[in-house]
Protein backbone atom coordinates (compact mmCIF):
# COMPACT_ATOMS: atom_id res chain seq x y z
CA UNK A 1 0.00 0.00 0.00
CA UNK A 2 1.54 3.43 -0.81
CA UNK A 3 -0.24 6.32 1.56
CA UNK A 4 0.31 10.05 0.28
CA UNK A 5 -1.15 13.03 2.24
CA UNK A 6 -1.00 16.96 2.18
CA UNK A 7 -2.82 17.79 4.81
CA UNK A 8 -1.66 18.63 8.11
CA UNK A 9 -3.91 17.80 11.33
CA UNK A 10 -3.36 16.24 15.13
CA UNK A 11 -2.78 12.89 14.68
CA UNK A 12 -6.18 11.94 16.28
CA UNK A 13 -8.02 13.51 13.60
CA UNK A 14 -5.82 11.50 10.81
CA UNK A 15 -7.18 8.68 12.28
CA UNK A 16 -11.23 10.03 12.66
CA UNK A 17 -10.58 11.64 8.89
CA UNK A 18 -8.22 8.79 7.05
CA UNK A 19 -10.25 7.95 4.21
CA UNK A 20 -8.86 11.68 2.73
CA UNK A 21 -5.57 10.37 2.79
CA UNK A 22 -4.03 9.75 -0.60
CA UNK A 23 -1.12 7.45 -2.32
CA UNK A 24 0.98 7.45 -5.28
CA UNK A 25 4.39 5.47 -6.30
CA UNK A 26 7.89 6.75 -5.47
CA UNK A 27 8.91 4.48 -8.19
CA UNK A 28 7.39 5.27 -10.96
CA UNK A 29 7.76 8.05 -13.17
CA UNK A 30 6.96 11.36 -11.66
CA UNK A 31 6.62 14.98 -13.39
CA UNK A 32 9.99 17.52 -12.81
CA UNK A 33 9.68 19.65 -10.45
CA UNK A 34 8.56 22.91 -11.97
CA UNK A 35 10.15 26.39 -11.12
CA UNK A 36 7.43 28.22 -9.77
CA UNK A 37 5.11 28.31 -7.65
CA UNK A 38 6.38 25.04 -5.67
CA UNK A 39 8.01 21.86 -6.41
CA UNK A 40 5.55 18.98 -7.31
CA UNK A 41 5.94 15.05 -7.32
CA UNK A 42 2.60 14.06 -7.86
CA UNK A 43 0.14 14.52 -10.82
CA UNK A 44 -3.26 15.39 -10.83
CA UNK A 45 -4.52 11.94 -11.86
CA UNK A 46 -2.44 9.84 -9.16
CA UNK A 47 -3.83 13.00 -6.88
CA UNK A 48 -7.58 11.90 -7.17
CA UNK A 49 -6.74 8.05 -7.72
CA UNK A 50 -5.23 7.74 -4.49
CA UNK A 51 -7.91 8.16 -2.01
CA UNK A 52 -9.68 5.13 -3.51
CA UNK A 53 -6.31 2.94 -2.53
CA UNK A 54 -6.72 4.43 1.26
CA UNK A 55 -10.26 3.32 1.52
CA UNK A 56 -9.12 0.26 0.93
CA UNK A 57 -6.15 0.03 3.18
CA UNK A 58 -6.06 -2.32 6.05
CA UNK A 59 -6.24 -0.32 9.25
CA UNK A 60 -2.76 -2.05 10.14
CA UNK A 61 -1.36 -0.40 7.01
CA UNK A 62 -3.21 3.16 7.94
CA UNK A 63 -1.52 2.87 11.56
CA UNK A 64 1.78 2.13 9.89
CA UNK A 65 0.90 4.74 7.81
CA UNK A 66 0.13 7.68 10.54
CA UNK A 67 3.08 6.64 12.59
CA UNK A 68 5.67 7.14 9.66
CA UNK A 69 4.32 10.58 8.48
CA UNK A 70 4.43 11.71 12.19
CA UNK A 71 8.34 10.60 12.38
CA UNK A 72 8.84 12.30 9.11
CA UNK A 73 6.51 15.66 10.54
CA UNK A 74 9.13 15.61 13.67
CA UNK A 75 12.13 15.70 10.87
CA UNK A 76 10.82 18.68 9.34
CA UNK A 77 10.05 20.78 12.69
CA UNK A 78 13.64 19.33 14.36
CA UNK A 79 15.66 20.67 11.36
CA UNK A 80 14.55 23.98 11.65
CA UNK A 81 14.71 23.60 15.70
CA UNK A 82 18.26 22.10 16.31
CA UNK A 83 19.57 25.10 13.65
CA UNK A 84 18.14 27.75 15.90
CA UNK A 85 19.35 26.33 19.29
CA UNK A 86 22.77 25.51 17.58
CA UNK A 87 22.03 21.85 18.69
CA UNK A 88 24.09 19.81 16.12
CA UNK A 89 23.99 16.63 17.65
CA UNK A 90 20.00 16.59 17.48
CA UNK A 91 20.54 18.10 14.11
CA UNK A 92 22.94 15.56 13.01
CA UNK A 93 20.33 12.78 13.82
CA UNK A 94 18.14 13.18 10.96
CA UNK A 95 20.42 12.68 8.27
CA UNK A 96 22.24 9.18 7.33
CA UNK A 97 25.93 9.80 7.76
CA UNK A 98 26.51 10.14 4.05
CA UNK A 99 24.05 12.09 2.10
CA UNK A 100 23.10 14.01 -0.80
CA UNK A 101 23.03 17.68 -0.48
CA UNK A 102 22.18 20.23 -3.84
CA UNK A 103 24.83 22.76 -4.24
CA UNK A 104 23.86 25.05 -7.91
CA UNK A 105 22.16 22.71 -9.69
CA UNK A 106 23.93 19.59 -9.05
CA UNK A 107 23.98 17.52 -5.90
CA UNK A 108 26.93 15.85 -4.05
CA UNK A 109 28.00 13.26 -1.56
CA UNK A 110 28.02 15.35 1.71
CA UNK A 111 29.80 13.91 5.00
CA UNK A 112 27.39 14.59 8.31
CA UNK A 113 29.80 15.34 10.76
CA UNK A 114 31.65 17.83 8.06
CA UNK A 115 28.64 19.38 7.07
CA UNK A 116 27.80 19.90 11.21
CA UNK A 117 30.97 21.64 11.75
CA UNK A 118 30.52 23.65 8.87
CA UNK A 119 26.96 24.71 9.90
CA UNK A 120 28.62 25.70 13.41
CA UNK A 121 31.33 28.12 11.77
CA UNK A 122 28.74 29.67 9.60
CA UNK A 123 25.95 30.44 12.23
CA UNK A 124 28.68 31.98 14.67
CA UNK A 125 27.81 34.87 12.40
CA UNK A 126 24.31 35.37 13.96
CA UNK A 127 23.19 36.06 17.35
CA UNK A 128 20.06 33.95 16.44
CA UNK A 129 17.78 33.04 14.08
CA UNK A 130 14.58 31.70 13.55
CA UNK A 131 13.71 29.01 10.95
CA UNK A 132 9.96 27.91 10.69
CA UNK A 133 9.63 24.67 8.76
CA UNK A 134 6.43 22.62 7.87
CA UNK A 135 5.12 19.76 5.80
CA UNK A 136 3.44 21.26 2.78
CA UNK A 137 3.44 17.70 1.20
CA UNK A 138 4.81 13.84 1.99
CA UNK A 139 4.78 10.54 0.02
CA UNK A 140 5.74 7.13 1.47
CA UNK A 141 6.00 4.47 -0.06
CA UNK A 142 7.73 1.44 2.07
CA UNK A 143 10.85 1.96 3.03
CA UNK A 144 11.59 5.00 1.16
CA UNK A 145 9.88 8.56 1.25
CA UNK A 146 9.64 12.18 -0.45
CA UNK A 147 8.20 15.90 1.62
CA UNK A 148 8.16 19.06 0.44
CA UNK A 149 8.28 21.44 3.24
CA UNK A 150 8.48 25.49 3.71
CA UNK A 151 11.40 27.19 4.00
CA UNK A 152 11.54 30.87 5.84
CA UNK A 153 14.68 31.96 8.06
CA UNK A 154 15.62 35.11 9.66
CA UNK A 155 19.30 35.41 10.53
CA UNK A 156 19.93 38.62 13.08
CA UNK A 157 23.63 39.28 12.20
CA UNK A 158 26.37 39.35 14.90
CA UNK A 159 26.40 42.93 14.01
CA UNK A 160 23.49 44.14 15.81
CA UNK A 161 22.61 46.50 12.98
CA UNK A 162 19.22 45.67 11.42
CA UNK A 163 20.30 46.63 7.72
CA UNK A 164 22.71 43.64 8.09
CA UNK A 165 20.05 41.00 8.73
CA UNK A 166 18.79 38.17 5.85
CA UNK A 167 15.54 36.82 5.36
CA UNK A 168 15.57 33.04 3.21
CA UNK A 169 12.12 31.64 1.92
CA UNK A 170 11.44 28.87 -0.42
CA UNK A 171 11.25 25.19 -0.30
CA UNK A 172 13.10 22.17 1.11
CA UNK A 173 12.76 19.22 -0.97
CA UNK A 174 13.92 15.98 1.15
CA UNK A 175 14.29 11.91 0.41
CA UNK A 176 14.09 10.15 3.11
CA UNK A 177 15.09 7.10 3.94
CA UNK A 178 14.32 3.93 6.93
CA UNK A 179 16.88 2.63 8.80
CA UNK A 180 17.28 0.81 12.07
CA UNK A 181 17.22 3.90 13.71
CA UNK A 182 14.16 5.29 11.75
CA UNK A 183 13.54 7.44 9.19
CA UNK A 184 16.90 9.63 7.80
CA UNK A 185 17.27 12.12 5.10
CA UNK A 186 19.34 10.99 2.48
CA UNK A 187 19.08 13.70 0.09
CA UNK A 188 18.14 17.41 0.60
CA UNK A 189 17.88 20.19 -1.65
CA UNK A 190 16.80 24.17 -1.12
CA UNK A 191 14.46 25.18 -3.78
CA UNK A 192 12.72 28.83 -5.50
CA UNK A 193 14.82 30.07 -2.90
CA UNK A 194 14.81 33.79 -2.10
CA UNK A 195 17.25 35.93 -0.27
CA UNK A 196 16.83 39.65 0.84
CA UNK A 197 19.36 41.41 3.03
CA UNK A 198 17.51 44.19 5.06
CA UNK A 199 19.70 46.92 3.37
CA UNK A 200 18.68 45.65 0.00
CA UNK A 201 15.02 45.67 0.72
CA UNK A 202 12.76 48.52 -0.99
CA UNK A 203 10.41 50.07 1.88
CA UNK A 204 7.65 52.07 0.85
CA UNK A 205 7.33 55.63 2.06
CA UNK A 206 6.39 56.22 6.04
CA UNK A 207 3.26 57.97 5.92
CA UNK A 208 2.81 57.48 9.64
CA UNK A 209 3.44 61.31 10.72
CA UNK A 210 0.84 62.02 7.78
CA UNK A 211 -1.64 59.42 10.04
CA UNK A 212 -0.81 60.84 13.13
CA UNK A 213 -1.73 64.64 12.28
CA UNK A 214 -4.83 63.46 10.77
């Protein structure tokens, strides 16, 4: 049985609402990911086919099903998480220890414990940030599985000055994959993603002394 779902609700309600849960193949031959607005790995048709295949599911296989897009959920929220409290070791544990990572247009074999020290040096640029990251789609399909998930950061620059802050948005597209240990991303790219350093921004006239005298 292969479950897909884009919606995002308490677990309890999966369970109460499961028959609008939807599945499509990993394996098969999926459409590219297109530019703009988002990336997309299911078509329309496999879309509307699915939720026939969930009615028929065994409610064994919908369990399974609920308790391996809830790991995959925790992923999502933990990456963004573990960056912000500079917690590498938590961060380290969703990723295998030899991945895939995009860098341009291409992707290469990236070592975990390299890339965490990396990450380290880079964020000791920022006295914090804040990364909010959620589901916006997931497939499984056995032991293998594909999420799209938001992507918007603020990084507050060492500097203290405002104009030297960054704002990221876009999308993350990850493969995951389960192991002994549970599910793992094994391949992760950053997608339609836009960055706007505060002193680059255009901000439209202040009218609020105009307001005020009103």
């Amino acid at each position: 049985m292969k479950i897909y779902s884009n919606l995002r609700i308490a677990p309890f309600l999966k369970c109460l609402f499961s028959a609008l849960f939807l599945s499509t193949s990993l394996t098969g031959e999926l459409p590219p990911a297109p530019k703009h607005p988002q990336p997309s790995r299911i078509t329309a048709e496999a879309w509307r086919t699915a939720r026939l295949d969930i009615r028929n599911a065994s409610l064994e296989a919908k369990i399974n099903y609920l308790i391996d897009r809830a790991e995959i959920e925790d992923i999502i929220t933990t990456y963004a998480y573990s960056v912000d409290t500079r917690n590498w070791s938590l961060h380290g544990e969703i990723f295998k220890e030899s991945f895939q990572q995009r860098r341009g247009e291409d992707y290469s074999d990236t070592d975990n414990q390299q890339r965490l020290k990396g990450l380290d040096k880079f964020f000791q640029r920022f006295t914090s940030t804040q990364h909010l990251g959620f589901p916006l789609m997931i497939q499984i399909e056995g032991d293998t599985a594909y999420a799209v998930a938001s992507l918007n950061a603020r990084h507050y620059d060492e500097t203290g000055d405002p104009m030297d802050n960054t704002l990221l948005f876009g999308q993350y597209e990850l493969w995951l994959e389960r192991t002994s240990e549970g599910w793992k991303i094994n391949k992760l790219a950053q997608v339609n993603r836009t960055r706007i350093n505060t002193s680059e921004a255009d901000f439209p006239e202040d009218n609020t002394s105009k307001l005020l005298s009103r």
